[in-house]
N, C-alpha and C. Protein backbone atom coordinates (compact mmCIF):
# COMPACT_ATOMS: atom_id res chain seq x y z
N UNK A 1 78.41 59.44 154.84
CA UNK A 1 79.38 59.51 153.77
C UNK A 1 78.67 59.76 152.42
N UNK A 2 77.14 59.02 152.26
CA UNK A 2 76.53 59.22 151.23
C UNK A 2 76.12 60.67 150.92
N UNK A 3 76.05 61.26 151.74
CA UNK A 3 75.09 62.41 152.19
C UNK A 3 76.36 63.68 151.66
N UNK A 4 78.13 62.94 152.19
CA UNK A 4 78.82 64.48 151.63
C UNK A 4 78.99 64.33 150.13
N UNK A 5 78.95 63.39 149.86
CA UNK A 5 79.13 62.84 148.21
C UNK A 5 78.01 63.74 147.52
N UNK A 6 76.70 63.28 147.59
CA UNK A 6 75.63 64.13 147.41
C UNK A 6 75.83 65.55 147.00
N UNK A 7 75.96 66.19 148.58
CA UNK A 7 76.75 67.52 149.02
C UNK A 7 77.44 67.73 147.62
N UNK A 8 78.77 67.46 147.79
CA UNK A 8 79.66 67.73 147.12
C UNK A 8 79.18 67.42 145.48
N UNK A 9 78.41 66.72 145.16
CA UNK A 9 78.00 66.74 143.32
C UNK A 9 77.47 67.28 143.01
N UNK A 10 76.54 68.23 144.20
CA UNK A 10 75.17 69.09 143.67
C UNK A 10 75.78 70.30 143.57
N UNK A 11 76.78 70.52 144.58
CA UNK A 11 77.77 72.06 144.60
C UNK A 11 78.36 71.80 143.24
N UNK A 12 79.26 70.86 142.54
CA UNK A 12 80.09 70.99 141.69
C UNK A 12 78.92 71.09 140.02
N UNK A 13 77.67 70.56 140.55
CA UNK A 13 77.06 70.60 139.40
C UNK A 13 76.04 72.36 139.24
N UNK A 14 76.14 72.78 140.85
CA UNK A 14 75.76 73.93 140.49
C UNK A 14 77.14 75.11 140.17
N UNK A 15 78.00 75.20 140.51
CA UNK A 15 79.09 75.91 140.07
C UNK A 15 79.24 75.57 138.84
N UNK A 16 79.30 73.96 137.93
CA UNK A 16 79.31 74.05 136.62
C UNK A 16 77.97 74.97 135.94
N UNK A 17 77.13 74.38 136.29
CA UNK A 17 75.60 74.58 135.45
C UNK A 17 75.87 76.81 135.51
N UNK A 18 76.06 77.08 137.01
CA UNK A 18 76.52 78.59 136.78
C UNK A 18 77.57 79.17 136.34
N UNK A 19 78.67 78.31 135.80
CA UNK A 19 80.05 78.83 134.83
C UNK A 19 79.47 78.69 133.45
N UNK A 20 78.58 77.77 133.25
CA UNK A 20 78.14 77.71 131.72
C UNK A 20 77.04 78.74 131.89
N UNK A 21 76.25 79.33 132.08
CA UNK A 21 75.61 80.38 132.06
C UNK A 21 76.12 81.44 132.18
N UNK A 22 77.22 81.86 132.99
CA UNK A 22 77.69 83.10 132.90
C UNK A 22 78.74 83.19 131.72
N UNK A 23 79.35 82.06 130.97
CA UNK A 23 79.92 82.60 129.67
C UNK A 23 78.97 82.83 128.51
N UNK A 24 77.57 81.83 128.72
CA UNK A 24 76.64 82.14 127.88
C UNK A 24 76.25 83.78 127.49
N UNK A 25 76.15 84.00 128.57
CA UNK A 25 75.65 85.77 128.75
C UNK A 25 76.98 86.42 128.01
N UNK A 26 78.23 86.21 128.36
CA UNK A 26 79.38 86.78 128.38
C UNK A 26 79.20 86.74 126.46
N UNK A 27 79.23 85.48 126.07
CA UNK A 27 79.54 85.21 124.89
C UNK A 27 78.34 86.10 123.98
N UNK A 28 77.27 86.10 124.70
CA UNK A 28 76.27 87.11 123.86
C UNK A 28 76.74 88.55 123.56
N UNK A 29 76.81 89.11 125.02
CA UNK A 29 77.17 90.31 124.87
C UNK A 29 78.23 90.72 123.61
N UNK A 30 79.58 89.88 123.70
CA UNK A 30 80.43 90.11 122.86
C UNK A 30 80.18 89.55 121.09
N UNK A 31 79.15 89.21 120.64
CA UNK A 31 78.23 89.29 120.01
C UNK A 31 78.23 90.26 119.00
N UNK A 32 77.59 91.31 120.15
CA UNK A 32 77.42 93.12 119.37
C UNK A 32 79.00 93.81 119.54
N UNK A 33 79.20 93.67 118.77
CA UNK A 33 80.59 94.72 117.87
C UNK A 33 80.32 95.78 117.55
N UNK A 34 81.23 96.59 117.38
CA UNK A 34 81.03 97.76 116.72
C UNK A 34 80.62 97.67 115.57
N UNK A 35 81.23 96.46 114.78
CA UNK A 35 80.99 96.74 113.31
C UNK A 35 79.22 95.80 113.05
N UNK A 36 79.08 95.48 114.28
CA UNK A 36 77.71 94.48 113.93
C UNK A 36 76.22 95.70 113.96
N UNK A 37 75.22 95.48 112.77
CA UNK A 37 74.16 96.50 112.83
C UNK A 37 72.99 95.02 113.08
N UNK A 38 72.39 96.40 114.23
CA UNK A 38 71.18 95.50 114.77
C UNK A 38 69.62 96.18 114.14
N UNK A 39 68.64 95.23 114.51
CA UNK A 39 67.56 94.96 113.70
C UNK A 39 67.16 96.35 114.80
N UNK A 40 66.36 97.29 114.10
CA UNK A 40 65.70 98.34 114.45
C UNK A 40 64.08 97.74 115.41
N UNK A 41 63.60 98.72 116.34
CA UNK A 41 62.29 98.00 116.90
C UNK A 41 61.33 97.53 115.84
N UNK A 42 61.22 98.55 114.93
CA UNK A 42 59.90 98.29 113.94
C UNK A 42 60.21 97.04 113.10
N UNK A 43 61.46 96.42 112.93
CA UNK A 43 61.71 95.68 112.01
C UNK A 43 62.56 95.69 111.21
N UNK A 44 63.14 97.28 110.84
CA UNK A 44 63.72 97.62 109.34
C UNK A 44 65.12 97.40 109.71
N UNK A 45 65.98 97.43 109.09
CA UNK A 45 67.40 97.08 108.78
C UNK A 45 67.82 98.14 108.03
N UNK A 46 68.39 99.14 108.62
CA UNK A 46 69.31 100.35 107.88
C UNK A 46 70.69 100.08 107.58
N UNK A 47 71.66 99.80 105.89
CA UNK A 47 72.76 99.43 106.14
C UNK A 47 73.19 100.53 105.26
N UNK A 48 74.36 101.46 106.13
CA UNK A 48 74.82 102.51 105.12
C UNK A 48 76.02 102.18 104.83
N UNK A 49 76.64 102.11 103.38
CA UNK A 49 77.60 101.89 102.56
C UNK A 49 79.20 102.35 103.28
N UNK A 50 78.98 102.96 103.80
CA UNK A 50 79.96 104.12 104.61
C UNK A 50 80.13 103.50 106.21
N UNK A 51 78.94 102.55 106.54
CA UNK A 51 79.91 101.93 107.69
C UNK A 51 79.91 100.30 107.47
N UNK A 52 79.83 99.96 106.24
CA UNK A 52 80.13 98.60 105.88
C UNK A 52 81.66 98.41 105.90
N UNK A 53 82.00 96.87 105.50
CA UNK A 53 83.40 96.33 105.93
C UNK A 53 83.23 96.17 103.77
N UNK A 54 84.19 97.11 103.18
CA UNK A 54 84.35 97.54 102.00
C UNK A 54 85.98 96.55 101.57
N UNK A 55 85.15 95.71 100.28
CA UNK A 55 86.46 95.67 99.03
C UNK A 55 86.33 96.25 97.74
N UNK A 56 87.04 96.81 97.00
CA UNK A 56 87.24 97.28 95.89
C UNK A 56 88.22 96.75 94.87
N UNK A 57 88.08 96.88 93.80
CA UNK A 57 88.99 96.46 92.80
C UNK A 57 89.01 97.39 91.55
N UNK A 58 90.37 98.64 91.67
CA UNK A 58 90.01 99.41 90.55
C UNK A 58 90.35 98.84 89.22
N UNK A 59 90.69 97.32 89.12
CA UNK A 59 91.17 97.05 87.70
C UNK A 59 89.36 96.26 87.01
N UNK A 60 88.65 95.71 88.13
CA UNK A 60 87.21 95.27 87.47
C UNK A 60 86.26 95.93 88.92
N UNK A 61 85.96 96.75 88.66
CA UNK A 61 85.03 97.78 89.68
C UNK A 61 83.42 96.82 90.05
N UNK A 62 83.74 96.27 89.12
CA UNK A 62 82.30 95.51 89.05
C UNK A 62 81.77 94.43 90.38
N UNK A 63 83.38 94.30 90.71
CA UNK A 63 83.33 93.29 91.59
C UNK A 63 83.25 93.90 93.21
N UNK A 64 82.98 95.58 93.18
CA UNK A 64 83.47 95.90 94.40
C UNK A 64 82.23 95.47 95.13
N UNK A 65 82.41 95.08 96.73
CA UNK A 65 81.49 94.81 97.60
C UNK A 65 81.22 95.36 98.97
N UNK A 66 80.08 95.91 99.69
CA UNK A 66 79.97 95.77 101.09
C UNK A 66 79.42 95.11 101.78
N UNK A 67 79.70 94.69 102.61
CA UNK A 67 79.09 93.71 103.53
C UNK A 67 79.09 94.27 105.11
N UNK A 68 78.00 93.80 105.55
CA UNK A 68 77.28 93.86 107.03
C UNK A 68 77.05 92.61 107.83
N UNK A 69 77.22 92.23 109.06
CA UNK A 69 77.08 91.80 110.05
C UNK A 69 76.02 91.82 110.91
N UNK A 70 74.68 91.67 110.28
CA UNK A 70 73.79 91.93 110.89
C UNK A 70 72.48 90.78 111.76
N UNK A 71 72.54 91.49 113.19
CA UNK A 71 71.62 90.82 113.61
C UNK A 71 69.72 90.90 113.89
N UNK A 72 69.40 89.88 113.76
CA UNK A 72 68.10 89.95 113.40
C UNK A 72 67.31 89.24 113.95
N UNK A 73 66.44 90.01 114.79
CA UNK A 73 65.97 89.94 116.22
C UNK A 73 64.34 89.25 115.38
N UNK A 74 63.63 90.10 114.53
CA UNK A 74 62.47 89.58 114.04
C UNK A 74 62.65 89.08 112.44
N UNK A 75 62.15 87.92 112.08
CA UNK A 75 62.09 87.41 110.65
C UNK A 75 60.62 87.43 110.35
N UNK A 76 60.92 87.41 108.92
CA UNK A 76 59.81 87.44 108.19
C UNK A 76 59.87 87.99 106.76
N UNK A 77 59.43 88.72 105.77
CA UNK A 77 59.33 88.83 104.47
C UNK A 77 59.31 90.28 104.75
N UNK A 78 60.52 90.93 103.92
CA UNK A 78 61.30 92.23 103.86
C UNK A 78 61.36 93.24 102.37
N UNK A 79 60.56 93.93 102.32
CA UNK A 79 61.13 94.94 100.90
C UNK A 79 62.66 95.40 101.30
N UNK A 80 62.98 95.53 99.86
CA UNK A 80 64.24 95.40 100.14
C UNK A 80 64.48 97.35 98.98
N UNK A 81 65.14 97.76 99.61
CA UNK A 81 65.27 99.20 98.87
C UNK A 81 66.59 99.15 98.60
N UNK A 82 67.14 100.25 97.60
CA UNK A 82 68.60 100.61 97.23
C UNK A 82 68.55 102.18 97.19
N UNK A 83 69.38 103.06 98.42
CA UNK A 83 69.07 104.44 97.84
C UNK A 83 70.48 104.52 97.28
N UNK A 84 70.58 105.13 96.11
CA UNK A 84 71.85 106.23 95.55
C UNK A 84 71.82 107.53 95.33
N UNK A 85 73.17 107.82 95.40
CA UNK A 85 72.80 109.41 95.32
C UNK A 85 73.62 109.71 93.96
N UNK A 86 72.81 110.64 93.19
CA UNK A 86 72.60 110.62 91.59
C UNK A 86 72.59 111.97 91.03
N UNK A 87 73.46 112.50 89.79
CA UNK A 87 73.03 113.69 89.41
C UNK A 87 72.07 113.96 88.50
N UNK A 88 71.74 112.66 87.91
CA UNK A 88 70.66 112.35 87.07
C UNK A 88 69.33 111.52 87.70
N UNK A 89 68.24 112.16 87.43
CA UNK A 89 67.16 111.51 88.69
C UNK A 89 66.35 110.82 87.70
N UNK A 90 66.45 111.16 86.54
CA UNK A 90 65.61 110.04 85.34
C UNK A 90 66.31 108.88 84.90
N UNK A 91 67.68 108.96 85.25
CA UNK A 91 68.64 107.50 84.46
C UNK A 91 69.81 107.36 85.59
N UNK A 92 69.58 106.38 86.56
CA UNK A 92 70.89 105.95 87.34
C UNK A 92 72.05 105.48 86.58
N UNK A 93 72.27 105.12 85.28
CA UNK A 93 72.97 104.95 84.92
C UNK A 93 74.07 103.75 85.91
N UNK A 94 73.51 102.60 85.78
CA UNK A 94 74.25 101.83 86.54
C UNK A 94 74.11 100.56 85.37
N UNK A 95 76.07 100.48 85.05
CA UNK A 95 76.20 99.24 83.90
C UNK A 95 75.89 98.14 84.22
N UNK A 96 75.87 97.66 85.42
CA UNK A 96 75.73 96.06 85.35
C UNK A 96 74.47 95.87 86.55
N UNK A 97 73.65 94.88 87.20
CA UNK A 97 73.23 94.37 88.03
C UNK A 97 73.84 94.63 89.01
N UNK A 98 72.70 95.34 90.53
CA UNK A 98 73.16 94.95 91.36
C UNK A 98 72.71 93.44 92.42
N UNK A 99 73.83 92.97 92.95
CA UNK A 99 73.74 91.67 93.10
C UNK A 99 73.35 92.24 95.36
N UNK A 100 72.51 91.92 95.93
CA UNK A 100 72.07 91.70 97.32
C UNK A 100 71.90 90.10 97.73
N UNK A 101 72.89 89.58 98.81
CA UNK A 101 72.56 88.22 99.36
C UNK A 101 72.73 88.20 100.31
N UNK A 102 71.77 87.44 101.28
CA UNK A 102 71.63 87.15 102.66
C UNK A 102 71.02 85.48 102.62
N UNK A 103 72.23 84.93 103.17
CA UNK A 103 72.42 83.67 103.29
C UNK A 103 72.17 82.60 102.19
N UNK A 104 71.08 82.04 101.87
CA UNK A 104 70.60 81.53 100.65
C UNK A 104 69.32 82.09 100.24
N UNK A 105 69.20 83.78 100.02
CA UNK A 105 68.36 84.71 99.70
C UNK A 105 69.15 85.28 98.88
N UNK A 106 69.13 85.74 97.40
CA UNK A 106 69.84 86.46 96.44
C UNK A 106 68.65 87.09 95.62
N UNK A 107 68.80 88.51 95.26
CA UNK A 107 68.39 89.47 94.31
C UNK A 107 68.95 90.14 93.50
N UNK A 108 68.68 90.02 92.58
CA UNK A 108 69.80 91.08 91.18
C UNK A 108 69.00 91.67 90.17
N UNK A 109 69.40 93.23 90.24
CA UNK A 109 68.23 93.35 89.68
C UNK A 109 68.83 95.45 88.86
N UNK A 110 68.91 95.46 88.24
CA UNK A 110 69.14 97.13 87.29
C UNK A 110 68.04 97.88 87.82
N UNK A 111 69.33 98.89 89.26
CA UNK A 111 68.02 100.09 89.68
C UNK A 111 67.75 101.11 88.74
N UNK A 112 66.13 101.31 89.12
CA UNK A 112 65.55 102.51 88.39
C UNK A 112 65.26 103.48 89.49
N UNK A 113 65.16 104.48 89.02
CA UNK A 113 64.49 105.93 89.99
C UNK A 113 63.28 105.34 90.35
N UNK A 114 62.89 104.80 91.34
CA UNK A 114 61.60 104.82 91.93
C UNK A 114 61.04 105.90 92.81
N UNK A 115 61.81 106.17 93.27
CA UNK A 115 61.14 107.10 94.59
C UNK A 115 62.61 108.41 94.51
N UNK A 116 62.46 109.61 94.54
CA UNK A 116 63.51 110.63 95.01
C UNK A 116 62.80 111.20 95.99
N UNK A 117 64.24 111.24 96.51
CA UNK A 117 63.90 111.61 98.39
C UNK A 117 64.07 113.35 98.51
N UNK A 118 63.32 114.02 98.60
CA UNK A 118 63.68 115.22 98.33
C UNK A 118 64.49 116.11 99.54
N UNK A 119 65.46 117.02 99.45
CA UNK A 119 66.26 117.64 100.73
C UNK A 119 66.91 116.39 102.12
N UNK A 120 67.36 115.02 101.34
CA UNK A 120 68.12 114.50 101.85
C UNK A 120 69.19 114.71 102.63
N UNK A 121 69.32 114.57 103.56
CA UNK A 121 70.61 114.87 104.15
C UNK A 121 71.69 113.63 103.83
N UNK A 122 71.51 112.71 103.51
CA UNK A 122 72.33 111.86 102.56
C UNK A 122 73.28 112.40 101.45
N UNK A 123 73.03 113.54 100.55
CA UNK A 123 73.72 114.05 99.76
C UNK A 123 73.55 115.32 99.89
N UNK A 124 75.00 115.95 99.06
CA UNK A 124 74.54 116.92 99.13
C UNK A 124 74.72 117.76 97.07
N UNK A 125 74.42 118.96 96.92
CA UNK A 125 74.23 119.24 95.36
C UNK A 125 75.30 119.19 95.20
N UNK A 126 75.61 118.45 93.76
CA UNK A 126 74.86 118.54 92.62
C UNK A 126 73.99 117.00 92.87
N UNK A 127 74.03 116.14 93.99
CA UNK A 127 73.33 114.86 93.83
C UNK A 127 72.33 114.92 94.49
N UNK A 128 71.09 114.05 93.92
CA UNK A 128 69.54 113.89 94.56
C UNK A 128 69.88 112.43 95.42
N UNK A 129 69.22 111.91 96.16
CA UNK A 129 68.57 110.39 96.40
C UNK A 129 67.94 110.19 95.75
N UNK A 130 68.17 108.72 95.15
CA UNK A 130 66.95 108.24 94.48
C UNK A 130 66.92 106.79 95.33
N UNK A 131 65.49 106.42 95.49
CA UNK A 131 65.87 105.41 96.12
C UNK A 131 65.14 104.01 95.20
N UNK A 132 65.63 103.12 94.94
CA UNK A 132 65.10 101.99 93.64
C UNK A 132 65.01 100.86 94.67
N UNK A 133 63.10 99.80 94.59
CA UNK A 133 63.06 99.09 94.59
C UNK A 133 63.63 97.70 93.83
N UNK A 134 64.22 96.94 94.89
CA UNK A 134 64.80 95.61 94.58
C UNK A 134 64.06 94.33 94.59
N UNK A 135 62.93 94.37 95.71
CA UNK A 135 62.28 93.20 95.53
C UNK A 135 61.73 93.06 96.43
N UNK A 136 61.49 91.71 97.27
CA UNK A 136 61.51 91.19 98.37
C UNK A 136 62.26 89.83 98.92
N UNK A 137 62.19 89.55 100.06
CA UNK A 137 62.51 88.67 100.44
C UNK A 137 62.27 87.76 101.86
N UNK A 138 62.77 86.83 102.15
CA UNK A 138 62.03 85.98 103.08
C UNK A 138 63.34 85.70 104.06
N UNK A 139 63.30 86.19 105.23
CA UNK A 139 64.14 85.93 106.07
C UNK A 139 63.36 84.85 107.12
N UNK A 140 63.73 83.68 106.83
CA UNK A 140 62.64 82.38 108.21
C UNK A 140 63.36 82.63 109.38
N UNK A 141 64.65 82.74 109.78
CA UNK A 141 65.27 82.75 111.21
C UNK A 141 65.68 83.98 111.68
N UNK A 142 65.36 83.70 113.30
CA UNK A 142 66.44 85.16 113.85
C UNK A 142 67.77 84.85 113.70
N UNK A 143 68.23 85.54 114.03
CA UNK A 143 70.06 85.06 114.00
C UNK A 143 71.00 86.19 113.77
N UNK A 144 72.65 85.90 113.43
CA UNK A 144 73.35 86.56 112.46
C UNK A 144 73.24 86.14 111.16
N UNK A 145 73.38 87.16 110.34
CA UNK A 145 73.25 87.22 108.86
C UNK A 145 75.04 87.80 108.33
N UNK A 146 75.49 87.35 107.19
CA UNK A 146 75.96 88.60 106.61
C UNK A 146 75.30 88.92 105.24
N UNK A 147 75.11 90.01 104.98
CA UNK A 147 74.38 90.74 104.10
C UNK A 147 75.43 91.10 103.26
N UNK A 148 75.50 91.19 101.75
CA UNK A 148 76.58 91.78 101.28
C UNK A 148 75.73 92.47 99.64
N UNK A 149 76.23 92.97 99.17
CA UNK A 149 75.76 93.48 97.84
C UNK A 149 77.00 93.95 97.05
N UNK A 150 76.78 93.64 96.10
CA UNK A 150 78.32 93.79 95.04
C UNK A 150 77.27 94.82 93.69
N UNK A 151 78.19 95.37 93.54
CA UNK A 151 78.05 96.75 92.77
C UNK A 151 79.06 97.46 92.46
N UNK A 152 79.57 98.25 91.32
CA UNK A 152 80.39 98.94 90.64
C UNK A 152 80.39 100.42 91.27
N UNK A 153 78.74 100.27 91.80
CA UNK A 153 78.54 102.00 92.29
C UNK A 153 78.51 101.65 93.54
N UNK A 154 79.57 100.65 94.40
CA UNK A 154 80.02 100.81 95.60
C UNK A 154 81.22 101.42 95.80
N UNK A 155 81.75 102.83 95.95
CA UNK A 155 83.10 103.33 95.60
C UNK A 155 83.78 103.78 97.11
N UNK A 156 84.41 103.08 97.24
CA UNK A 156 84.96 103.49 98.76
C UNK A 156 85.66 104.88 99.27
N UNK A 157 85.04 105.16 100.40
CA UNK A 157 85.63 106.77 101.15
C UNK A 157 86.90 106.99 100.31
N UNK A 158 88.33 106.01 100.74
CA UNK A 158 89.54 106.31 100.13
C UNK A 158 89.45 106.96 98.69
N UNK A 159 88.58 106.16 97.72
CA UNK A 159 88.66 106.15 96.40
C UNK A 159 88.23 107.63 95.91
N UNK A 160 87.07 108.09 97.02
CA UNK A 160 86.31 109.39 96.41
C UNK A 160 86.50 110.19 96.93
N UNK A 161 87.42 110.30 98.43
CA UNK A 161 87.83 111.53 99.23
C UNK A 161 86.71 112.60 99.64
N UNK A 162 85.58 111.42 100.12
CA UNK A 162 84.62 111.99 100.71
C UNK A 162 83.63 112.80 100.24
N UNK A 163 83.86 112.31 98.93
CA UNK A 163 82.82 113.08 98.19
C UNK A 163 82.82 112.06 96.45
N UNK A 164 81.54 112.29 95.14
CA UNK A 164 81.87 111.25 94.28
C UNK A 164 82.50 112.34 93.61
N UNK A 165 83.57 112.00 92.82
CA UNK A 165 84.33 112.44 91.71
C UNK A 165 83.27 113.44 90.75
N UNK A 166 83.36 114.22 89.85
CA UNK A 166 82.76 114.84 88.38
C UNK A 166 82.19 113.80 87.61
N UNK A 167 83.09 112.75 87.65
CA UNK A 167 82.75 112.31 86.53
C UNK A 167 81.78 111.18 87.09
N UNK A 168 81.65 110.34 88.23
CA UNK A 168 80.60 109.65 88.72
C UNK A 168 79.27 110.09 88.91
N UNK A 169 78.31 109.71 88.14
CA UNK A 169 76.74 110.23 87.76
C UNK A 169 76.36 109.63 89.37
N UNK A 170 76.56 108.80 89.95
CA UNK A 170 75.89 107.82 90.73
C UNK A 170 76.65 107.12 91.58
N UNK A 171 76.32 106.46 92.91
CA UNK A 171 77.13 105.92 93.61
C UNK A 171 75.95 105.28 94.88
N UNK A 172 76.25 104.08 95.20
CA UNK A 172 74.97 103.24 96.46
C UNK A 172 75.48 104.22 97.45
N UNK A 173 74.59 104.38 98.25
CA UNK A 173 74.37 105.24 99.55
C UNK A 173 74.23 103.98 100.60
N UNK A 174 73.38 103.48 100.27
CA UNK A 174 72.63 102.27 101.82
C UNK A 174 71.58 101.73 100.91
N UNK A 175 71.53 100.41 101.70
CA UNK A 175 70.26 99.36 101.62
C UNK A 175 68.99 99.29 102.54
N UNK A 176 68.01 99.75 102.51
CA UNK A 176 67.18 99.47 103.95
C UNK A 176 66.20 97.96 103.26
N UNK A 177 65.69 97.70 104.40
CA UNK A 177 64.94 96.39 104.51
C UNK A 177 64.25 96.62 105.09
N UNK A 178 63.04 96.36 104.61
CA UNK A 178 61.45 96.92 105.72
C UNK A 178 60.42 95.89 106.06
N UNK A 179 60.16 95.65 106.81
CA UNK A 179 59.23 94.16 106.95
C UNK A 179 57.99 94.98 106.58
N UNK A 180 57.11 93.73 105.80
CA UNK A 180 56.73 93.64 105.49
C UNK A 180 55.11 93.14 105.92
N UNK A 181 54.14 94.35 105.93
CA UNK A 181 52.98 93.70 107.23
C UNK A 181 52.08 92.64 106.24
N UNK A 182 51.45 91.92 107.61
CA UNK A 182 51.18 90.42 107.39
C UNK A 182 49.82 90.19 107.59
């Protein structure tokens, strides 16, 4: 009698112990979303403006934001880039700070032309890439993140009909994040 008892707790504890593992897996997979961007092999984090989850506000523009869902397979200490695409490659002309945060990591900082990317396929004429260092930063865990950056020169598809207006000098393209060797 001892022996089916046994029996019978080791079956019910292996059918549990294998129902909690197979939603484990289950629950990972569903994880990666469409809208979730994953950490590249080398490290870097590509987030383009155009497949972020976008708010806008045309009465204070200042406040518009994108944000990403991103997971992040390796941590560690990340340059952090801003490319825009610009008709002016000496003055981005951007009024306020842009604001980048990932979790309790924040940078704000008035891009300059650092680097132009020449024959971008990112834009096309009358705009260059320029792409402006932001800083760095220290990511300690793997995990999910959301990443978000608030900027005025975040102007959404709807707003610009797929292209920036005449009168917009400038507009964020994407954020990349590059680890940083050690």
């Amino acid at each position: 009698m001892k022996r089916k008892i046994l029996i019978g707790a080791a079956l019910i504890g292996v059918v549990f112990f294998y129902s909690c593992n197979n939603e484990s897996s289950k629950s990972n997979n569903q994880l990666v979303s469409d809208n979730q961007v994953l950490q590249q092999s080398d490290g870097s984090i590509s987030l383009k403006v155009d497949n972020a989850d976008l708010y806008s506000d045309v009465t204070n523009p200042s406040t518009n934001t994108a944000e990403w869902d991103v997971l992040i397979t390796k941590s560690g200490r990340f340059n952090v880039w801003l490319s825009s695409a610009t008709k002016d490659t000496t003055k981005l002309e951007y009024k306020n700070p842009v604001l980048l945060s990932i979790h309790d990591n924040r940078l704000e900082k008035h891009p300059e032309c650092d680097k132009i990317v020449q024959n971008s396929s990112d834009v096309v004429y009358p705009y260059f890439r320029a792409d402006s260092f932001m800083g760095s930063l220290y990511i300690q865990d793997t995990g999910h993140y959301n990443i978000q950056i608030i900027s005025d020169k975040i102007i959404p598809e709807d707003v610009r009909n797929g292209e920036a207006s005449l009168s917009e000098s400038s507009k964020i393209l994407s954020v990349l994040l590059t680890p940083v060797n050690r």
